[in-house]
C-alpha atoms as a PDB file:
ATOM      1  CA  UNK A   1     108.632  91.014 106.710  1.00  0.00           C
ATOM      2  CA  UNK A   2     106.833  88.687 104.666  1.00  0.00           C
ATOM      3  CA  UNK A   3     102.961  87.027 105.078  1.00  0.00           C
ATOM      4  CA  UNK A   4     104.723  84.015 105.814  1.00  0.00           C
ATOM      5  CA  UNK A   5     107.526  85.566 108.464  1.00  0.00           C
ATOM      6  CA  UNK A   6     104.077  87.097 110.200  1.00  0.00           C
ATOM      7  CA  UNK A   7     102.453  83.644 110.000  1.00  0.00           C
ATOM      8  CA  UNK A   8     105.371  82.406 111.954  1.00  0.00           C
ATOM      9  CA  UNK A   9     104.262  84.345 114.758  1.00  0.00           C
ATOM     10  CA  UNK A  10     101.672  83.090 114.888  1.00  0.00           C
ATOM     11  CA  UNK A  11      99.204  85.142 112.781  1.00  0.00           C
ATOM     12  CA  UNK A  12      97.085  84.267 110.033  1.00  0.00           C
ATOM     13  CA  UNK A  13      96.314  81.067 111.868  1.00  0.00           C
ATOM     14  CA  UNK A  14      95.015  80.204 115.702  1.00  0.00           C
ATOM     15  CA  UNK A  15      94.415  83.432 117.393  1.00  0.00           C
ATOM     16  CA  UNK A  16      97.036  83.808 120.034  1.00  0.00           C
ATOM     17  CA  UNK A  17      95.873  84.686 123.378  1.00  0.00           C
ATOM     18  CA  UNK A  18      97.404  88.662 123.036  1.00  0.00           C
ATOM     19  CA  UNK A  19      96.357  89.595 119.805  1.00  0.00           C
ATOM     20  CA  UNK A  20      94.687  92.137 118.760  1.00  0.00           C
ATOM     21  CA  UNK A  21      95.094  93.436 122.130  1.00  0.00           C
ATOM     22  CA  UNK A  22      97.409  96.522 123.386  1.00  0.00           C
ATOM     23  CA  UNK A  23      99.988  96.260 125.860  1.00  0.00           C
ATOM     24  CA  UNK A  24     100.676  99.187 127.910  1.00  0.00           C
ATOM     25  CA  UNK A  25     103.773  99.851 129.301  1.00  0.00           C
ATOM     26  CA  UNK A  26     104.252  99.975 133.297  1.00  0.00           C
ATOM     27  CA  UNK A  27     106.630 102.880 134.708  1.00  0.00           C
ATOM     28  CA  UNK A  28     108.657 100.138 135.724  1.00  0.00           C
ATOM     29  CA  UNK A  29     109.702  98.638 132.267  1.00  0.00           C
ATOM     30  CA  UNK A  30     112.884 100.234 132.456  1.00  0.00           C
ATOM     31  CA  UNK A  31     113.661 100.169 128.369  1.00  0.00           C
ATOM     32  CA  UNK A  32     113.388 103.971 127.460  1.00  0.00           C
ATOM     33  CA  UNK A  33     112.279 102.888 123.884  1.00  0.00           C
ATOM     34  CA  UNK A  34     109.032 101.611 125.147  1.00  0.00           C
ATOM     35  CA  UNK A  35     108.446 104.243 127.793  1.00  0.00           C
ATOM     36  CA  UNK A  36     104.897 105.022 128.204  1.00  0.00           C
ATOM     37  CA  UNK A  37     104.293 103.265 124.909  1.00  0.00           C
ATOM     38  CA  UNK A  38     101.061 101.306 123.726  1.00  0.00           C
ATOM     39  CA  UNK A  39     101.648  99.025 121.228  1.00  0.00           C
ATOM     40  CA  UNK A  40      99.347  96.892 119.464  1.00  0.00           C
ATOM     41  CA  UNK A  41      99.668  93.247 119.234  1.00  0.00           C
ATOM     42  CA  UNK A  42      99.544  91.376 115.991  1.00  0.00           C
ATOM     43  CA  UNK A  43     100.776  88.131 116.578  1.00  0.00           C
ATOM     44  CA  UNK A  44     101.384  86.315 119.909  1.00  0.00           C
ATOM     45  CA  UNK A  45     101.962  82.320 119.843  1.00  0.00           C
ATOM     46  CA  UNK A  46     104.980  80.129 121.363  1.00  0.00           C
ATOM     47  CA  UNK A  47     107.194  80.867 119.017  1.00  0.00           C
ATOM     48  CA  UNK A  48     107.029  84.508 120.222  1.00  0.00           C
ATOM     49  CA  UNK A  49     105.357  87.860 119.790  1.00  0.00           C
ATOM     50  CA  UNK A  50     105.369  91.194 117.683  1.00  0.00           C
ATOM     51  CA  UNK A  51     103.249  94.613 117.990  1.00  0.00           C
ATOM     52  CA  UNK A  52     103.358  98.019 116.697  1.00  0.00           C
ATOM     53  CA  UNK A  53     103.871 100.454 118.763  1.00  0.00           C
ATOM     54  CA  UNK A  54     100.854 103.311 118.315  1.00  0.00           C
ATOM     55  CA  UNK A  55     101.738 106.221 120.031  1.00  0.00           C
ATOM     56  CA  UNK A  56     105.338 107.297 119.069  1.00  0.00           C
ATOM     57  CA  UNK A  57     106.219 109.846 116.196  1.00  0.00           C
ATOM     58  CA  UNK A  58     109.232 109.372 114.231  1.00  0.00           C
ATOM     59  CA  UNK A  59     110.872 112.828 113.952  1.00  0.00           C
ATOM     60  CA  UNK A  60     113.223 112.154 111.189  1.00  0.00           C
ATOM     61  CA  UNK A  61     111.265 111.573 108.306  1.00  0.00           C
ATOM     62  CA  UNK A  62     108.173 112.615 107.066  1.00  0.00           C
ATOM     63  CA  UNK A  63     105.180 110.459 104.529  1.00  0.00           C
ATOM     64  CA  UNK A  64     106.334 112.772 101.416  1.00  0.00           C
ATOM     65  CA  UNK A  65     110.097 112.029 102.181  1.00  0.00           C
ATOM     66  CA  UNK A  66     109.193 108.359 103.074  1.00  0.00           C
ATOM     67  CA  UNK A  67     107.181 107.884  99.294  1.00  0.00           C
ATOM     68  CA  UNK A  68     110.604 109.871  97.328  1.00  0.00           C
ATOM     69  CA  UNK A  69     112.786 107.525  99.352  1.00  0.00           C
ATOM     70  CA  UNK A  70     111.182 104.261  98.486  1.00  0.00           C
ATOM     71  CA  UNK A  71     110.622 105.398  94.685  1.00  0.00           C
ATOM     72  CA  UNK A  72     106.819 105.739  95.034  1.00  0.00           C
ATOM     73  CA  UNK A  73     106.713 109.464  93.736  1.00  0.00           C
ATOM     74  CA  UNK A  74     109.562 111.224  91.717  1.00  0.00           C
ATOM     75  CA  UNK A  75     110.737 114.824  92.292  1.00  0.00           C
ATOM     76  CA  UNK A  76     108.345 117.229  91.622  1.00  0.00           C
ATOM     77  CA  UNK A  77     105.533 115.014  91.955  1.00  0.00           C
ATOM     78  CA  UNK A  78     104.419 116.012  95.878  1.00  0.00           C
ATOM     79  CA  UNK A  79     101.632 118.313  94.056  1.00  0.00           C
ATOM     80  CA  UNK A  80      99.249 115.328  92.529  1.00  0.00           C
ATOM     81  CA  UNK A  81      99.322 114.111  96.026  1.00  0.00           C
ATOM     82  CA  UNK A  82      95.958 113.375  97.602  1.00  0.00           C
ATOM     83  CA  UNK A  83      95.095 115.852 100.163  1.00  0.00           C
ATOM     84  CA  UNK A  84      94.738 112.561 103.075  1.00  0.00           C
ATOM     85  CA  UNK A  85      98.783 111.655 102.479  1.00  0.00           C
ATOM     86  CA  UNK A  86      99.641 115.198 104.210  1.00  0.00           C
ATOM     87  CA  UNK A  87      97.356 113.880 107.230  1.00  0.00           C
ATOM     88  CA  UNK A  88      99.701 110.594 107.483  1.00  0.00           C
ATOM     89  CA  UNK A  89     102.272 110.754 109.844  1.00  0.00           C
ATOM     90  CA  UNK A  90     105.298 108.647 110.096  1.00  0.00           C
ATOM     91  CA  UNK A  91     105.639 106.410 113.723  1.00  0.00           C
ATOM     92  CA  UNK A  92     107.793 104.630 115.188  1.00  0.00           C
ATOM     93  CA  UNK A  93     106.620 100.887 115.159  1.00  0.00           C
ATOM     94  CA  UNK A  94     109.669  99.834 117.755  1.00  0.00           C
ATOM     95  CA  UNK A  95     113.558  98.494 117.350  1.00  0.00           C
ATOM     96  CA  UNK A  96     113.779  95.641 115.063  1.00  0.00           C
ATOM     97  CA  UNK A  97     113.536  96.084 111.190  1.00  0.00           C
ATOM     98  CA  UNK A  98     113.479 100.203 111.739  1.00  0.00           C
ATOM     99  CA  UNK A  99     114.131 100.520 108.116  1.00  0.00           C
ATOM    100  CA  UNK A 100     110.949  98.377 106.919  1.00  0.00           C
ATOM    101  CA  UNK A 101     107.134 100.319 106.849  1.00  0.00           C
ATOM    102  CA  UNK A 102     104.759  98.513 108.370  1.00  0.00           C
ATOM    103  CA  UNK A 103     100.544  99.791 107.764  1.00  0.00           C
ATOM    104  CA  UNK A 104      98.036  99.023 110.235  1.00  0.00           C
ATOM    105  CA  UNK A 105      94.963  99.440 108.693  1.00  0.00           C
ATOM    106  CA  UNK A 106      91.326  98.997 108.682  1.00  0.00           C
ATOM    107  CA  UNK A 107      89.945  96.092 106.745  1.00  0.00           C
ATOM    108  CA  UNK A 108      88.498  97.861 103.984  1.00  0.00           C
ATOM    109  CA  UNK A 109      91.786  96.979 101.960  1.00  0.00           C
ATOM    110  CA  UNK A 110      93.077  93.515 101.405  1.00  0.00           C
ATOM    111  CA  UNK A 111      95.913  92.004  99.285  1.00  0.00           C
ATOM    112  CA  UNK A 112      96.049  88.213  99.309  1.00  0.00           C
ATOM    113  CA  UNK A 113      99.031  86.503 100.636  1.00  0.00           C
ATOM    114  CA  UNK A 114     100.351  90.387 101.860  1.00  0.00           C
ATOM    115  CA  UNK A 115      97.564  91.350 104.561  1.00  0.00           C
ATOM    116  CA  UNK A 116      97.297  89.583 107.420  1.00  0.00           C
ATOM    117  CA  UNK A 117      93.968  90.133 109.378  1.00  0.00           C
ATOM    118  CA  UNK A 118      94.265  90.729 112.860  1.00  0.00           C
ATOM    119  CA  UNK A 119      91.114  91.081 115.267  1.00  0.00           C
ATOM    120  CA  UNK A 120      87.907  93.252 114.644  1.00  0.00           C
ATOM    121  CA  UNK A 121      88.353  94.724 111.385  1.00  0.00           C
ATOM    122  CA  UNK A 122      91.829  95.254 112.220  1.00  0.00           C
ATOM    123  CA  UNK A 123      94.916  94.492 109.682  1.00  0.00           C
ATOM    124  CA  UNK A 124      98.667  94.669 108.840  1.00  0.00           C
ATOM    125  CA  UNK A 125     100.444  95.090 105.803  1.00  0.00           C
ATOM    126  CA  UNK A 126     104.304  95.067 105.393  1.00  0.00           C
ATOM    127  CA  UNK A 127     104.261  95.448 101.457  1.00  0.00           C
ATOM    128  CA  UNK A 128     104.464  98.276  99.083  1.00  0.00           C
ATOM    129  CA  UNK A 129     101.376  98.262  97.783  1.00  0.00           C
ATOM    130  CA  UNK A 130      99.828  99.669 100.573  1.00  0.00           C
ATOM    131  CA  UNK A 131     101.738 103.177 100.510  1.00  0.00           C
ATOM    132  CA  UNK A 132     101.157 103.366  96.694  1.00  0.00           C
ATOM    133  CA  UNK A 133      97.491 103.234  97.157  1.00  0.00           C
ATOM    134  CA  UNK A 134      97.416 105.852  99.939  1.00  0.00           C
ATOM    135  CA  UNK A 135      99.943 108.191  97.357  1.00  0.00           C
ATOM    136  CA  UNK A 136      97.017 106.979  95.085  1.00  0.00           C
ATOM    137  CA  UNK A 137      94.310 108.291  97.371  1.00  0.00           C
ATOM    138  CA  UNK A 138      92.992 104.452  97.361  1.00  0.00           C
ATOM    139  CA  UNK A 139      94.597 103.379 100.597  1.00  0.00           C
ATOM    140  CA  UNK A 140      92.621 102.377 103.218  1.00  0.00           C
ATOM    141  CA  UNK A 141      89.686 104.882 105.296  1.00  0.00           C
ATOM    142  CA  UNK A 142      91.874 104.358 108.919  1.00  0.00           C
ATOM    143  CA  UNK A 143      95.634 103.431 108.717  1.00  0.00           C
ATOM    144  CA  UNK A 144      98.764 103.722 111.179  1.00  0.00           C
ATOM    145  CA  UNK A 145     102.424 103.783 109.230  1.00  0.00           C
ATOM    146  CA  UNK A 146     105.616 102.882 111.510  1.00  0.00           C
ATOM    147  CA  UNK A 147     109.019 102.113 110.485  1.00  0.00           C
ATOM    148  CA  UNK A 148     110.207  98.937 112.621  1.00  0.00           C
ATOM    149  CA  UNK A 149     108.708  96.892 115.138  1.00  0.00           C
ATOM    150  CA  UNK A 150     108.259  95.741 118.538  1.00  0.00           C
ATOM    151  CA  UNK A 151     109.199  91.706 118.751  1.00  0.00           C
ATOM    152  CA  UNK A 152     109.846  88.828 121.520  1.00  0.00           C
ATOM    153  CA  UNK A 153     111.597  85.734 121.196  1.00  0.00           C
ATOM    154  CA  UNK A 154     109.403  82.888 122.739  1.00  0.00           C
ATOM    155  CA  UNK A 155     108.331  83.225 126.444  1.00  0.00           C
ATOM    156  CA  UNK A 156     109.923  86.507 126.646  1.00  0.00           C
ATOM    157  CA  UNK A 157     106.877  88.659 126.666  1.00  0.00           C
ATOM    158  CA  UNK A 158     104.769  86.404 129.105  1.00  0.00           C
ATOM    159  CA  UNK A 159     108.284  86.954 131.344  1.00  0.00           C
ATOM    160  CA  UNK A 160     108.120  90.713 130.992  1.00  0.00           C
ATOM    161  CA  UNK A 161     104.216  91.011 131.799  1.00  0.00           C
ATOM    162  CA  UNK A 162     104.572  88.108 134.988  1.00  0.00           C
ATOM    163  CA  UNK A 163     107.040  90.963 135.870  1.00  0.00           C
ATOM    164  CA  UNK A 164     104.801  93.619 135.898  1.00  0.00           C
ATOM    165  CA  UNK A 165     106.871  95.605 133.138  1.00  0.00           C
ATOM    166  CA  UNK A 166     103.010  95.360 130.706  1.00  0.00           C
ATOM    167  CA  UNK A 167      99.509  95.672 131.576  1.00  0.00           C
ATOM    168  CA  UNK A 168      96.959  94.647 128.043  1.00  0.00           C
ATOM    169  CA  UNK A 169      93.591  95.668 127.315  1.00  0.00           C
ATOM    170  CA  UNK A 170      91.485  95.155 124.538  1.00  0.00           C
ATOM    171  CA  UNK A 171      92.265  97.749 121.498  1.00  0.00           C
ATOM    172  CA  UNK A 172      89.746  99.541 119.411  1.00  0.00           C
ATOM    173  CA  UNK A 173      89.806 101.561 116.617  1.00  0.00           C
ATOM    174  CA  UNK A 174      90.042 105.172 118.428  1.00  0.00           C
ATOM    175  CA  UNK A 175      92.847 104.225 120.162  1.00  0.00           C
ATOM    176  CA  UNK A 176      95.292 102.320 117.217  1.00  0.00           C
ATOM    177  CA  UNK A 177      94.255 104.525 114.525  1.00  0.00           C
ATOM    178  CA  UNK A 178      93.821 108.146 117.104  1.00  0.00           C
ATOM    179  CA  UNK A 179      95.924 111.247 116.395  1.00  0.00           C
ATOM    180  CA  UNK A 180      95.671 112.271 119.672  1.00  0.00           C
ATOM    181  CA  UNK A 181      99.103 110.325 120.817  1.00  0.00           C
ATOM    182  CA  UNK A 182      99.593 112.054 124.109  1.00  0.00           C
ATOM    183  CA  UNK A 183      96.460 111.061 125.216  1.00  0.00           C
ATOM    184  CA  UNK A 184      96.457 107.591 123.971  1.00  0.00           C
ATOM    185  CA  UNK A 185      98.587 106.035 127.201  1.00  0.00           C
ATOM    186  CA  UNK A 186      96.301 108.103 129.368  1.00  0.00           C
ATOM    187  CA  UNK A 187      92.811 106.618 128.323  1.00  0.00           C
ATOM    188  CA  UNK A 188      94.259 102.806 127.773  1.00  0.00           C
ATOM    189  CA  UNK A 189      94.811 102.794 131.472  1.00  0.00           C
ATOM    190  CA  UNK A 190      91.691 104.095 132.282  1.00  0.00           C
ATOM    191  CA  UNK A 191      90.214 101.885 130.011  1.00  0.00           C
ATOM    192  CA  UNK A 192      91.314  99.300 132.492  1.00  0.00           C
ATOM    193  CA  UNK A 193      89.699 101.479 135.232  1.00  0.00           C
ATOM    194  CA  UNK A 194      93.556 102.518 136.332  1.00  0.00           C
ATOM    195  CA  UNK A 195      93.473 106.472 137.557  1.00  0.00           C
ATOM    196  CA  UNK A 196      96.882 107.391 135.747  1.00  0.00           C
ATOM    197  CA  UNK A 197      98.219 109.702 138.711  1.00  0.00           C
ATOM    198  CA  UNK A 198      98.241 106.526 140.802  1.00  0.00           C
ATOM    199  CA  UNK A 199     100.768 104.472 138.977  1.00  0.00           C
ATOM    200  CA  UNK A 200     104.377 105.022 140.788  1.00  0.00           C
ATOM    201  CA  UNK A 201     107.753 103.286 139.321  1.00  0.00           C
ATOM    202  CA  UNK A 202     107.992 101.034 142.511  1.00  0.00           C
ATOM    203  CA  UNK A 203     104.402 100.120 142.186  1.00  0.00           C
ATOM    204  CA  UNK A 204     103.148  96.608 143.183  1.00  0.00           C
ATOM    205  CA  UNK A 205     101.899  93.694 141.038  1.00  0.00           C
ATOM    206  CA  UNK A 206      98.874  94.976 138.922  1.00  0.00           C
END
């Protein structure tokens, strides 16, 4: 996905009224691929919507595997490796474009025309240049890799939350960038004040 494909979401220009926010999924979404997910929103306008999703592993594929695959490192070369790329995991960013890497990162690394700045110090890259300078050890301090993404046509998100399948919060950094992912759809809720052991599938209208 290109700067300009992300623009056409609406980023990189008015803020859209759900970015930079995380969505949390109710028990009664009903789509197994987002169940108990949190994803993070990076672009929400009328001409639709599209988040990463923070807090799902991909178990197929590892960083090292990920770099060989996408001709960032050559056989044999896993050993000058930084120390931090054995410390980034691989996620799974949601269903569309599940081949493509997509970086949420911290804002301490730009690329013109390639980053798109999100909402408090937040960012998202989609390019190459971002995994070489992690294999470089000159990535950014916090970043979050997924393969694919989580997107809406227009209107179909606001449908989804006016049907109680999301609940949003305001993100920060602890919770986008956390390893803890078990614990990550536990303490959005109760970020919202929302005791997790009350939420049943045939709950009512939050």
């Amino acid at each position: 996905m290109a700067f300009q494909e992300f623009k056409d979401f609406g980023g990189g220009g008015g803020r859209g009224f759900l970015d930079g926010q995380l969505l949390i999924a109710m028990p009664t979404m009903g789509d197994p691929r987002f169940e108990r997910s949190i994803i993070y929103m990076c672009a929400h306008s009328d001409d639709g919507a599209m988040g990463i999703i923070v807090n799902q592993l991909a178990d197929s594929i590892d960083f090292t595997e990920l770099l060989h695959q996408l001709d960032i490192i050559g056989e044999g070369e896993e050993i000058r490796l930084p120390e931090t790329v054995g410390e980034m995991r691989v996620h799974v960013g949601g269903p569309v474009e599940t081949g493509r890497g997509f970086v949420l990162h911290s804002a301490d690394w730009f690329v013109e025309n390639a980053t798109l700045p999100i909402d408090d110090g937040i960012c998202l890259t989609a390019t190459l240049d971002i995994l070489k300078a992690i294999a470089e050890g000159e990535g950014p301090e916090s970043s979050l890799l997924a393969l694919g993404y989580s997107g809406w046509a227009p209107g179909q998100l606001e449908n989804e939350i006016q049907a109680n399948g999301w609940l949003h919060c305001g993100a920060d950094a602890d919770l986008v960038f956390g390893p803890d992912l078990e614990q990550k759809y536990e303490r959005a809720l109760r970020k919202l004040g929302i005791d997790p052991g009350h939420l049943a599938p045939d709950a009512g209208r939050a």
